[in-house]
Protein backbone atom coordinates (compact mmCIF):
# COMPACT_ATOMS: atom_id res chain seq x y z
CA UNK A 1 -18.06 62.88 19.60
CA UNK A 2 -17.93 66.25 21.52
CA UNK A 3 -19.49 69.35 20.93
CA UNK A 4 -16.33 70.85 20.02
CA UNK A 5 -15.24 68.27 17.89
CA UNK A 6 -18.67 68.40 15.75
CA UNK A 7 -17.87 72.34 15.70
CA UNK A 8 -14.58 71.64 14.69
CA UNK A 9 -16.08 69.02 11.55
CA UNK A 10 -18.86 71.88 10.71
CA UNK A 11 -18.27 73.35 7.21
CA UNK A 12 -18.18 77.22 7.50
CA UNK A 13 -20.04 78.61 4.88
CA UNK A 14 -19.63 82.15 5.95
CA UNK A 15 -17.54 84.98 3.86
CA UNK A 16 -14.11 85.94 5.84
CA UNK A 17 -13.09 89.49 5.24
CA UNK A 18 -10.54 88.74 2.62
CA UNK A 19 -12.79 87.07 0.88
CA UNK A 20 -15.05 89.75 0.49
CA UNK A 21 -12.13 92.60 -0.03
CA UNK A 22 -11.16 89.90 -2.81
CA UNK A 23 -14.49 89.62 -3.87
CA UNK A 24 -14.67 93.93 -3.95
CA UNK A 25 -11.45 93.76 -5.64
CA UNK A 26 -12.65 91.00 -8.78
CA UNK A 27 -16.13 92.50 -8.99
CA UNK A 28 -14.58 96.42 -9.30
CA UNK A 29 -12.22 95.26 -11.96
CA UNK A 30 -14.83 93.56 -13.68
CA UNK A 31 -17.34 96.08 -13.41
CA UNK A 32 -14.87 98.22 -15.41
CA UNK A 33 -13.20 95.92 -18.31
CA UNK A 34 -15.94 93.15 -18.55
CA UNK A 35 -19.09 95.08 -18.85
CA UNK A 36 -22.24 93.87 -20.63
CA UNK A 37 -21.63 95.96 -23.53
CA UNK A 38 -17.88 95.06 -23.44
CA UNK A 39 -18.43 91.72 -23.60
CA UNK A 40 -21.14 91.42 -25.99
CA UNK A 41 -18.78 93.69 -28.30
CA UNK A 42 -16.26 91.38 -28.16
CA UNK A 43 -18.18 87.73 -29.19
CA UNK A 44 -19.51 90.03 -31.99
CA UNK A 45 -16.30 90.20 -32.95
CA UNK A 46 -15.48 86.71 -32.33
CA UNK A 47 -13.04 88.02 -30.13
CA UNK A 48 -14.05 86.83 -26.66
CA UNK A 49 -10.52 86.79 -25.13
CA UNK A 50 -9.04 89.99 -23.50
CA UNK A 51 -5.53 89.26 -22.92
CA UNK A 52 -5.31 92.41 -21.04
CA UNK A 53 -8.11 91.21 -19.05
CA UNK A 54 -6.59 88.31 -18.03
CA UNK A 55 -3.37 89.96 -17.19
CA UNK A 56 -5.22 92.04 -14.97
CA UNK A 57 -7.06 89.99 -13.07
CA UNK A 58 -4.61 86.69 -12.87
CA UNK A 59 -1.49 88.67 -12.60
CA UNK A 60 -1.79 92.06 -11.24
CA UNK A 61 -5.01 90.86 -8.53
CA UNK A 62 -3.34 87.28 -7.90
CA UNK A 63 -5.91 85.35 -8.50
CA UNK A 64 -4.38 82.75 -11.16
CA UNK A 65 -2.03 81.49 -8.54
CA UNK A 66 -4.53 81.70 -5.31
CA UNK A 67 -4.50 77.85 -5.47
CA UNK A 68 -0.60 77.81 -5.70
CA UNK A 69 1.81 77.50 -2.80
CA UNK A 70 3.72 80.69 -1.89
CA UNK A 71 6.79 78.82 -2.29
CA UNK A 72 6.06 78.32 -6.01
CA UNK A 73 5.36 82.08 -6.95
CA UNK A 74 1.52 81.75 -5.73
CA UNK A 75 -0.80 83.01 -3.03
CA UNK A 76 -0.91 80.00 -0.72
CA UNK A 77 -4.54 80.70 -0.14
CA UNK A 78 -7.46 78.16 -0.81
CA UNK A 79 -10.65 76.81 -2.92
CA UNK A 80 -12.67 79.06 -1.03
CA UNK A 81 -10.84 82.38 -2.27
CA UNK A 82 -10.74 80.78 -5.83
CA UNK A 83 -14.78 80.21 -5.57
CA UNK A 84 -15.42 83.87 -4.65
CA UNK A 85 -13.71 84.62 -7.97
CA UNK A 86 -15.74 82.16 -9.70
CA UNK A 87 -18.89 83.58 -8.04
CA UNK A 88 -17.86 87.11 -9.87
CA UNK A 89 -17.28 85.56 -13.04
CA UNK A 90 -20.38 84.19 -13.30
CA UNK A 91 -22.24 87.44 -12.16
CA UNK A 92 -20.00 89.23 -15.63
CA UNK A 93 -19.81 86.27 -17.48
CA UNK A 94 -16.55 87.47 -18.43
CA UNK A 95 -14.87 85.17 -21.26
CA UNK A 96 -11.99 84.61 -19.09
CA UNK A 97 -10.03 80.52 -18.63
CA UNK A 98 -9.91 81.23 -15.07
CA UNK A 99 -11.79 77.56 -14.35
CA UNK A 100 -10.12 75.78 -16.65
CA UNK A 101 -6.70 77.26 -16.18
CA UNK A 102 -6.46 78.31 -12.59
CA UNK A 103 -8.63 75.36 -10.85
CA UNK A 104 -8.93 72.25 -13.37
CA UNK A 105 -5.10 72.78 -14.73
CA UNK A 106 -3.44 73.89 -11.77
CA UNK A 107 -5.47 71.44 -9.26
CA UNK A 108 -4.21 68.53 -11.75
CA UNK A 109 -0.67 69.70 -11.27
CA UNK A 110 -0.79 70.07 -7.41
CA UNK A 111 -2.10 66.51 -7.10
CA UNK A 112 0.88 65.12 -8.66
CA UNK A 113 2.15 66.68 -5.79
CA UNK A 114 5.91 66.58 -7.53
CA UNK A 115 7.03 70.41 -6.63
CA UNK A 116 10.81 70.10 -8.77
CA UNK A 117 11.18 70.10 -12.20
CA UNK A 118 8.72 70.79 -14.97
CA UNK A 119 5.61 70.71 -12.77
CA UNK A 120 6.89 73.02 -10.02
CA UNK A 121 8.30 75.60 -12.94
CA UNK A 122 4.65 75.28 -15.25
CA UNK A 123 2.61 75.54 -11.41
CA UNK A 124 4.64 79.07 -11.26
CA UNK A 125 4.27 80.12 -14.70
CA UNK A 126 0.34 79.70 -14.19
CA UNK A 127 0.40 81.66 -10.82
CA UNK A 128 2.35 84.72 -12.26
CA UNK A 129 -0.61 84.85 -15.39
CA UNK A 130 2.22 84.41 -18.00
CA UNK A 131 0.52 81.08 -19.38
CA UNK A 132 -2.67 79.79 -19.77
CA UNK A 133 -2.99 75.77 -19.62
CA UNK A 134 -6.22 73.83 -20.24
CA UNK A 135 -6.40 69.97 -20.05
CA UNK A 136 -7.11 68.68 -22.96
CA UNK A 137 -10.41 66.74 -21.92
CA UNK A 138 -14.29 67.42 -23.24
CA UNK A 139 -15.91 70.21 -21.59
CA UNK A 140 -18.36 67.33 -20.28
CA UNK A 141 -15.98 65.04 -19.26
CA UNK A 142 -16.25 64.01 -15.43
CA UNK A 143 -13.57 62.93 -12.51
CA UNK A 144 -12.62 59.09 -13.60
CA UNK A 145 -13.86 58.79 -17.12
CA UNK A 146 -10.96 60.47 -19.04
CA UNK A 147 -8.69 58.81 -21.51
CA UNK A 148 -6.30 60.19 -24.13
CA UNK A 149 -3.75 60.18 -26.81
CA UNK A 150 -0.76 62.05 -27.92
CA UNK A 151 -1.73 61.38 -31.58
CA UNK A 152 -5.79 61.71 -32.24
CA UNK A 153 -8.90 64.18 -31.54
CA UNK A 154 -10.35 65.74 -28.65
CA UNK A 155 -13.29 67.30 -29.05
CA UNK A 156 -15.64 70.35 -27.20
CA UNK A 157 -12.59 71.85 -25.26
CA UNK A 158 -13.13 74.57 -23.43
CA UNK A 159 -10.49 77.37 -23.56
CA UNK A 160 -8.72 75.85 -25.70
CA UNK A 161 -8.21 78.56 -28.16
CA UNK A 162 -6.65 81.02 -24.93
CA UNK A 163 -4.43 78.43 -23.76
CA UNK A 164 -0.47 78.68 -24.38
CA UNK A 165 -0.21 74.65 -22.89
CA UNK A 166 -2.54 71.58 -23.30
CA UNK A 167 -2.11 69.11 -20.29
CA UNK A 168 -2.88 65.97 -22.33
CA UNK A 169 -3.85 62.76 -20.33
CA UNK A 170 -3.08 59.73 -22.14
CA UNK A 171 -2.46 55.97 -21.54
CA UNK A 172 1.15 56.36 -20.85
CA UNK A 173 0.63 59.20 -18.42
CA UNK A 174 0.23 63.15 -18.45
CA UNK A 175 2.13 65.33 -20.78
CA UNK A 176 2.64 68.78 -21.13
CA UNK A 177 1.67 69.97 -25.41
CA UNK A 178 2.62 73.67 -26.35
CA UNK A 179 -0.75 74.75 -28.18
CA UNK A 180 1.62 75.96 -30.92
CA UNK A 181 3.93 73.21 -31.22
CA UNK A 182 4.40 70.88 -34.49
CA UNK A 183 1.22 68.35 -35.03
CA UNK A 184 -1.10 70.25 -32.63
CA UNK A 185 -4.16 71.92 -34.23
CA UNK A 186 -6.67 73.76 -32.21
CA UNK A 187 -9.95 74.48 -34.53
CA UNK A 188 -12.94 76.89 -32.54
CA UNK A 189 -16.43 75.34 -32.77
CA UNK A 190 -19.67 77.21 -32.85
CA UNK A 191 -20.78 76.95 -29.52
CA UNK A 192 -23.84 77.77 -27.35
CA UNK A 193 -22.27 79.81 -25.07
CA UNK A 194 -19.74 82.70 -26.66
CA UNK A 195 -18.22 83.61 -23.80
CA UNK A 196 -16.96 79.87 -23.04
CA UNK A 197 -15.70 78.95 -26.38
CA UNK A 198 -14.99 75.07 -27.36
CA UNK A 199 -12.48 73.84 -29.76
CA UNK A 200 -11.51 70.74 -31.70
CA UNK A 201 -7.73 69.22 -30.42
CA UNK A 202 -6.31 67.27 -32.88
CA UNK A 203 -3.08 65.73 -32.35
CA UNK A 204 -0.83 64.27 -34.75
CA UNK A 205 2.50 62.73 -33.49
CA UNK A 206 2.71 65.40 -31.61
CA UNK A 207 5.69 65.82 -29.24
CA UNK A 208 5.48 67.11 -25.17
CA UNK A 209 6.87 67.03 -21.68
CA UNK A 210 6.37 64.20 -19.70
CA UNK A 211 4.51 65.09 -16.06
CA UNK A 212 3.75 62.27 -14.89
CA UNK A 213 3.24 58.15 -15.04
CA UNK A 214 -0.32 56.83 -15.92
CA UNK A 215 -0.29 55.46 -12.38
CA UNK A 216 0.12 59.25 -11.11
CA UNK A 217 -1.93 60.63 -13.69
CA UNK A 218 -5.04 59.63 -13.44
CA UNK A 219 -6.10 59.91 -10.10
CA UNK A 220 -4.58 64.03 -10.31
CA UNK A 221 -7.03 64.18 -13.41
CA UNK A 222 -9.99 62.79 -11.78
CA UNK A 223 -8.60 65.66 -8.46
CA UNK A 224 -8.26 68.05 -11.17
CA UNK A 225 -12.22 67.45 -12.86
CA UNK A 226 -13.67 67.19 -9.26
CA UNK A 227 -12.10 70.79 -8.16
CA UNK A 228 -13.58 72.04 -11.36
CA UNK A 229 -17.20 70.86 -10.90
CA UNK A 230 -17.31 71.86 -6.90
CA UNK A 231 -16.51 74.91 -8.43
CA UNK A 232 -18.07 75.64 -10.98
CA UNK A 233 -21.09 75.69 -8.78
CA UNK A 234 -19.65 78.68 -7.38
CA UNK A 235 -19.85 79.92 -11.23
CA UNK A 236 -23.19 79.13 -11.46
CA UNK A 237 -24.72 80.85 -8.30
CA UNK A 238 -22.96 84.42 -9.10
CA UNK A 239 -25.01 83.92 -12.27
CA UNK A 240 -28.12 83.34 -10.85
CA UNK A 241 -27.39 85.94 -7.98
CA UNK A 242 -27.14 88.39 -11.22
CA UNK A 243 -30.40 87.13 -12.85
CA UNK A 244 -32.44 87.71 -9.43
CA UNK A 245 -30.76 90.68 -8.72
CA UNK A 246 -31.31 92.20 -12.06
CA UNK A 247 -34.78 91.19 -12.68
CA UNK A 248 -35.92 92.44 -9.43
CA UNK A 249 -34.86 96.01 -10.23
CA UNK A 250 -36.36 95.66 -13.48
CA UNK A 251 -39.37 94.57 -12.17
CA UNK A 252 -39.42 97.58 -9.64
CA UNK A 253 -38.56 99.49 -12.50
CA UNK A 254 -41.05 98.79 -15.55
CA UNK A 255 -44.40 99.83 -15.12
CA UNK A 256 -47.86 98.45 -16.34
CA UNK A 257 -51.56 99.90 -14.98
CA UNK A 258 -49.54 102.66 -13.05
CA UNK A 259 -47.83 100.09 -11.22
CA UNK A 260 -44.46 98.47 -10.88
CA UNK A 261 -45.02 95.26 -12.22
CA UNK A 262 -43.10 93.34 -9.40
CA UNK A 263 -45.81 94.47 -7.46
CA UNK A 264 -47.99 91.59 -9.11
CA UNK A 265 -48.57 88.71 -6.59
CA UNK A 266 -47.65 86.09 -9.20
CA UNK A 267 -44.45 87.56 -9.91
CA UNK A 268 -43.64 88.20 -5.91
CA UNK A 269 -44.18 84.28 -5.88
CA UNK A 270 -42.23 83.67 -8.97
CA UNK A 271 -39.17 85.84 -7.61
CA UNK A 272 -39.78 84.85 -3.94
CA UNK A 273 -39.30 81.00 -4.96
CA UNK A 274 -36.31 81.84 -6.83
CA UNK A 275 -34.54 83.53 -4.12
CA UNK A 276 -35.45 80.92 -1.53
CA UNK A 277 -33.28 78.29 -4.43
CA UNK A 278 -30.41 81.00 -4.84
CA UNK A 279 -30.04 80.97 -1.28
CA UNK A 280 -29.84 77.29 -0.98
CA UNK A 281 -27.33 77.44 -4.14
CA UNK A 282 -25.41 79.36 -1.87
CA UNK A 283 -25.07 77.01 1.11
CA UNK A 284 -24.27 73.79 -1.43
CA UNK A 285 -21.45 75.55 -3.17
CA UNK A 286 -20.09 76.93 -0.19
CA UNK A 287 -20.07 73.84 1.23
CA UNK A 288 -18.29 72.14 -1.80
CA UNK A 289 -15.92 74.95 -1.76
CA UNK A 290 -14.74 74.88 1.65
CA UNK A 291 -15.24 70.59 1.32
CA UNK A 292 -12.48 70.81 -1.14
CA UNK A 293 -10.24 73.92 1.02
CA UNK A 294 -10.49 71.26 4.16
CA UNK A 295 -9.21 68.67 2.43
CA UNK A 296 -12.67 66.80 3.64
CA UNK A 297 -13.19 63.03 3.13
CA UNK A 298 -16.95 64.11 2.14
CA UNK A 299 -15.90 65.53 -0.89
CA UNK A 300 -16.81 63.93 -3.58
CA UNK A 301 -20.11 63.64 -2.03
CA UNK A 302 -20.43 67.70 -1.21
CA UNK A 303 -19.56 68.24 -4.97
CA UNK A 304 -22.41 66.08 -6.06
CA UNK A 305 -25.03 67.40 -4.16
CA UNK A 306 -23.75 71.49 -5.30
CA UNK A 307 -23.47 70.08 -9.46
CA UNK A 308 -26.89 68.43 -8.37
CA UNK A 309 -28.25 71.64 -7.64
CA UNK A 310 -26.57 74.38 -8.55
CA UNK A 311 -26.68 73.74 -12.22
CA UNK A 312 -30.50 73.56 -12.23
CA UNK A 313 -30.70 76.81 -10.38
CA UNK A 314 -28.85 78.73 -12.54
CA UNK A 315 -30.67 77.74 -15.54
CA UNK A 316 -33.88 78.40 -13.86
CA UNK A 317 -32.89 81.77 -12.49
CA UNK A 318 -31.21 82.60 -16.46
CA UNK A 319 -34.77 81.51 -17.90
CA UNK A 320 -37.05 83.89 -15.44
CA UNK A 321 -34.77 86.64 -16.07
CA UNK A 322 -35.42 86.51 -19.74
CA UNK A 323 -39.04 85.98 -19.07
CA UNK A 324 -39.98 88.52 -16.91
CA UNK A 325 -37.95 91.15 -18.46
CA UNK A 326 -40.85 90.79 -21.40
CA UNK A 327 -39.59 91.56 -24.52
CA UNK A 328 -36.55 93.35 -23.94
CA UNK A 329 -35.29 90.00 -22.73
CA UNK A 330 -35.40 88.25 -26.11
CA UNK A 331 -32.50 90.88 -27.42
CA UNK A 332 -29.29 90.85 -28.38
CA UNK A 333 -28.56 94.07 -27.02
CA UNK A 334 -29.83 93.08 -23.77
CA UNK A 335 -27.27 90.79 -21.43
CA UNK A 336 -29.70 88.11 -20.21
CA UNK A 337 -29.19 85.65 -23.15
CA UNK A 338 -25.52 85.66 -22.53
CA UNK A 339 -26.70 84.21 -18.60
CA UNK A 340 -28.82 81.66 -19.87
CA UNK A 341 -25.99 80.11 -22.30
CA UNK A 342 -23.85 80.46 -20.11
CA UNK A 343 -26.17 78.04 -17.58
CA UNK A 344 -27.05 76.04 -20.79
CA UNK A 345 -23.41 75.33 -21.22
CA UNK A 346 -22.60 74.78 -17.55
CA UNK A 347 -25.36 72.34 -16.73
CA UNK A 348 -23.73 69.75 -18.57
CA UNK A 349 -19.44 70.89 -18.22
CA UNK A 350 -17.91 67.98 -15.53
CA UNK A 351 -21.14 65.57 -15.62
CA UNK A 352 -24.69 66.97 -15.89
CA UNK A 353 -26.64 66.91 -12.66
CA UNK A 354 -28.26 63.40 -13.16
CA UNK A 355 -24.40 61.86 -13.14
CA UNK A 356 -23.79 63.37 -9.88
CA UNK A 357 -27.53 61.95 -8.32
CA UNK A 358 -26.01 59.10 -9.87
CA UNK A 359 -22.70 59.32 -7.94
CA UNK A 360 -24.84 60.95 -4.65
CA UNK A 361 -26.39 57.78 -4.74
CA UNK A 362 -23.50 55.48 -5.04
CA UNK A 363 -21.59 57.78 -2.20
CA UNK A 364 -24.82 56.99 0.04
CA UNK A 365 -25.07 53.17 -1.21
CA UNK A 366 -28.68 54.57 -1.87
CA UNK A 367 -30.26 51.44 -4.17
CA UNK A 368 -31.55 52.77 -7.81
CA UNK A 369 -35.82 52.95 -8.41
């Protein structure tokens, strides 16, 4: 193999320049509508949804349909634009379906790669922000371990409660539910993380669209779970950027013996440590990112190693922000608890990290201890 060709292989993890205008552009309007304050307001409320929110940032920005031809009413860009919005989300934790309705739902249309009809129409109704879709799956489920039914219960579905369609997989093949139609009932659970709410599906002879055969279906389920764990590491290291970021201005900040406290050697380890794992966070979700842009037969393997990882760090970074912000850390009124559920929640959405050592291992015929 030549030099050229290896260069050609290489994964670029770098930031183009419309990624970061897009990123300046997500992180601005964010900044503005999806504030700490805003957002803790609103799952007080147990209103988490901002519709106008959504319209904003999926409609007016583009960024529901970045995954979406141009020839279907999208943006024609890639999984590397949609994981620098994912990277902003996570810094806000804004309670927004973008994962679940712009990557999981919209990457399980696109692999059924039928562009006519009812798939081609819903694919442009999803990149114009006028519908929200959510397959109809457990939050935990992972690529090639989902089953369904037209006529029973899902449980721990995330987004369901914002979503206008279910895309339900079943035996028979994929179907298209409106949330509000006849014999569907969508019932919110109590969950961990409030700005990620989970609901029960139940469906009773319910009635939908046909998308697809079973034989079609499953494999652009499994497509559609494996785009949403490579990205969700993307979630997961703009929320531990956050956490570092913010507890290394606090600790600059807050001041004990007439000195910053960040000055303390232990806590220049503790933060130095963390950064050196944020940073490697980085490089594996970038790499799953532009694994699943490139269309890369290493794949499934670069999504492994950044769930392996990535989900670990954030948690970490979520639980020393809390600690070394002291007390104020353990509030309500003070964001960092809304980070660490957030991680909580995430660690185990599209297979916790030991499934994916599990399927790193299987990728690398690596033999079990």
């Amino acid at each position: 193999m030549t030099a050229q060709t290896e260069e050609a292989l290489a994964p670029d993890l770098l930031y183009s320049d419309a990624e970061d205008d897009l990123r300046a552009s997500v992180r601005s309007l964010l900044a503005d509508r999806a504030g700490a304050p805003t957002v803790i307001a609103h799952i007080e409320a147990d209103t988490p949804y901002d519709p106008q929110l959504w319209k904003a940032l999926g409609a007016d920005i583009g960024a529901a349909g970045l995954l979406v031809p141009e020839k279907l009413g999208g943006q024609g860009a890639s999984h590397r634009e949609a994981a620098v919005v994912l990277e902003e989300l996570g810094r806000s934790v804004a309670p927004a379906p973008y994962l679940t309705s712009a990557v999981v739902a919209t990457e399980t249309l696109l692999a059924l790669g039928t562009e006519d009809g009812p798939v081609g129409e819903l694919l442009g109704e999803l990149a114009a922000g006028r519908k929200v879709a959510v397959l109809a799956v457990p939050f935990s489920a992972r690529a090639g371990t989902v089953t369904g039914t037209l006529d029973g219960t899902v449980t721990a579905v995330a987004d369901a409660a914002a979503a206008d369609l279910l895309l339900v997989p079943t035996g028979n093949g994929l179907y298209a539910v409106e949330a509000g139609a006849t014999g569907v009932t969508v019932e919110p659970l109590v969950a961990l993380d409030l700005t990620r709410p989970l609901a029960t599906v139940t469906l009773t002879a319910a009635t939908g669209t046909r998308l697809a055969d079973a034989e079609a279906a499953r494999p652009a389920v499994s497509r559609g779970l494996l785009a949403g764990a490579g990205l969700l590491a993307s979630e997961q290291l703009g929320l531990a950027e956050w956490c570092l970021t913010e507890t290394v201005r606090y600790t600059r900040e807050r001041h004990q013996f007439n000195r910053p406290v960040g000055s303390f050697q232990a806590l220049k380890h503790r933060m130095a440590q963390l950064w050196l794992q944020v940073v490697s966070a980085r490089a594996a979700a970038r790499n799953a990112a532009d694994a699943l842009a490139s269309g890369s037969p290493d794949t499934p393997l670069a999504v492994a190693v950044a769930q392996a990882y990535c989900s670990g760090v954030a948690v970490r970074a979520a639980e020393e922000c809390i600690q070394l912000h002291g007390g104020i850390g353990m509030t309500w009124e003070h964001p960092a608890h809304l980070y660490l559920k957030r991680a909580k929640a995430d660690s185990i959405a599209y297979g916790t990290a030991g499934r994916h050592r599990e399927a790193i291992a299987e990728l690398m015929e690596l033999p079990a201890p």
